[in-house]
Protein backbone atom coordinates (compact mmCIF):
# COMPACT_ATOMS: atom_id res chain seq x y z
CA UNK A 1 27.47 12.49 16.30
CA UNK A 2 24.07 14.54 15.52
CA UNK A 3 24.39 13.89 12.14
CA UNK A 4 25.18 9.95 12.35
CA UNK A 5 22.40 9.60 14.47
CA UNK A 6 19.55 11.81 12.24
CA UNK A 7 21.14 9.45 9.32
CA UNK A 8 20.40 6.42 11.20
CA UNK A 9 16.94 7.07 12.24
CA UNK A 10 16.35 8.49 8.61
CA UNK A 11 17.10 4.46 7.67
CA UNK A 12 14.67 3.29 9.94
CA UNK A 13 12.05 5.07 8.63
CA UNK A 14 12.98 3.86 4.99
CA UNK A 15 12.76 0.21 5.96
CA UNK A 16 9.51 0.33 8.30
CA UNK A 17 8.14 2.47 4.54
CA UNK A 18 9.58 -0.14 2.55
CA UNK A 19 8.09 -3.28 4.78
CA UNK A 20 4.35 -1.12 4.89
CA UNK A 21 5.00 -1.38 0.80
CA UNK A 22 4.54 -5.24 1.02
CA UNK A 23 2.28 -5.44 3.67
CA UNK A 24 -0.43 -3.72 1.71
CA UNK A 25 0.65 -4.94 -1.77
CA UNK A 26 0.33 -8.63 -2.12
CA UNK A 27 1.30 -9.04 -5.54
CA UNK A 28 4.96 -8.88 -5.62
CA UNK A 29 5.32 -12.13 -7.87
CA UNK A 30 2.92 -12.41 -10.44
CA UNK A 31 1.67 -16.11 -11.02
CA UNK A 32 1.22 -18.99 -13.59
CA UNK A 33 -0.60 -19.45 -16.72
CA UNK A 34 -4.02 -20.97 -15.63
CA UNK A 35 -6.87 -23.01 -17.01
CA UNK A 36 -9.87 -21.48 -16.91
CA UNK A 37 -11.47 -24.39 -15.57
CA UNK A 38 -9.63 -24.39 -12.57
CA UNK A 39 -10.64 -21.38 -11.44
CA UNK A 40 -12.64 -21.11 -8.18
CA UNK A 41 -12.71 -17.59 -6.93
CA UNK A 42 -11.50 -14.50 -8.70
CA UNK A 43 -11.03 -11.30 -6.43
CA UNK A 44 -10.09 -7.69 -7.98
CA UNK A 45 -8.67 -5.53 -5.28
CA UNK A 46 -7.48 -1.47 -5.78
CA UNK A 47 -4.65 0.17 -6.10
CA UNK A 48 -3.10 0.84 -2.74
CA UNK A 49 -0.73 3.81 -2.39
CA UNK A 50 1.93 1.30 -2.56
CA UNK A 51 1.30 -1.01 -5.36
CA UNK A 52 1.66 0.10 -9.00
CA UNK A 53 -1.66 -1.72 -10.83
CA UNK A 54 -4.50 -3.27 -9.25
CA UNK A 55 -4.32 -6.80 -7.76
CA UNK A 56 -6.19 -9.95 -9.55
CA UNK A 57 -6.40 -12.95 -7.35
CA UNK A 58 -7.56 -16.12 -8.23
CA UNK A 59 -7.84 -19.08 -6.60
CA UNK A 60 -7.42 -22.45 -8.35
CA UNK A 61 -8.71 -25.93 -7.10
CA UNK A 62 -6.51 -28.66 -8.56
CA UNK A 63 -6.51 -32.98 -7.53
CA UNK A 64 -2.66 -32.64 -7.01
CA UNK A 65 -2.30 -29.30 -5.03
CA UNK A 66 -5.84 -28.79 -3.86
CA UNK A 67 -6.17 -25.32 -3.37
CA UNK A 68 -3.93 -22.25 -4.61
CA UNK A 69 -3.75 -18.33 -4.47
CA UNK A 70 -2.35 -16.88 -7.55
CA UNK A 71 -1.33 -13.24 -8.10
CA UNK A 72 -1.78 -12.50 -12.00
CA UNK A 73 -0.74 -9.15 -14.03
CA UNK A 74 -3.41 -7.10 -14.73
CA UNK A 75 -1.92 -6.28 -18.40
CA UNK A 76 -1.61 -9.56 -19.92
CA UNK A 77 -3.78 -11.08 -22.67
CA UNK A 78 -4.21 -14.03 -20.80
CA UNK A 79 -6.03 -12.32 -17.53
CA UNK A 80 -7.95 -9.89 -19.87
CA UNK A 81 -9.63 -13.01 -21.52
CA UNK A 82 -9.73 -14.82 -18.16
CA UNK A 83 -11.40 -12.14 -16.52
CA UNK A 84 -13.98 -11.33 -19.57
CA UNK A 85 -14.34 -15.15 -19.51
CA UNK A 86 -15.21 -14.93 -15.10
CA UNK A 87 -18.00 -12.53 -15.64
CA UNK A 88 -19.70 -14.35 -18.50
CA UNK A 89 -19.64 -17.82 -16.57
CA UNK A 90 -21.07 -15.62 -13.24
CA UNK A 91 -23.91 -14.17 -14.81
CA UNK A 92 -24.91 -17.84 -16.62
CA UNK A 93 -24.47 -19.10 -12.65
């Protein structure tokens, strides 16, 4: 009975640490291609303890769907030249 029980509350503990994971890490799905014109707002957020790479958000402004939050991966070539592309067009204004 001891041991059912110390195996039960050992798989309550996994789940509360496995619903902290996505709590603190928002990018679980990583998002679209974008156009750089869309872009509105791009926000770099740390590595939590939890997530694996850094998180780049962006938010997009379209007519159609107004506006979006997109998750993007870090390691593609499209969000390296998107994000060289961000800090150029901030320090022109």
């Amino acid at each position: 009975m001891k041991l059912l029980t110390a195996a039960l509350l050992l798989l309550f503990i996994a789940m509360c640490l496995a619903s902290a994971e996505g709590v603190k890490c928002k990018c679980s799905r990583k998002g679209p291609k974008i156009r750089f014109s869309n872009v509105r707002k791009l926000e770099i957020k740390p590595r939590y303890p939890f997530c694996v790479e850094e998180m780049i958000i962006v938010t997009l402004w379209t007519r159609v769907r107004g506006e979006q939050q997109h998750c993007l991966n870090p390691k593609r070539q499209n969000t390296v030249r998107l994000l060289k592309w961000y800090r150029v067009w901030k320090e022109k204004g």
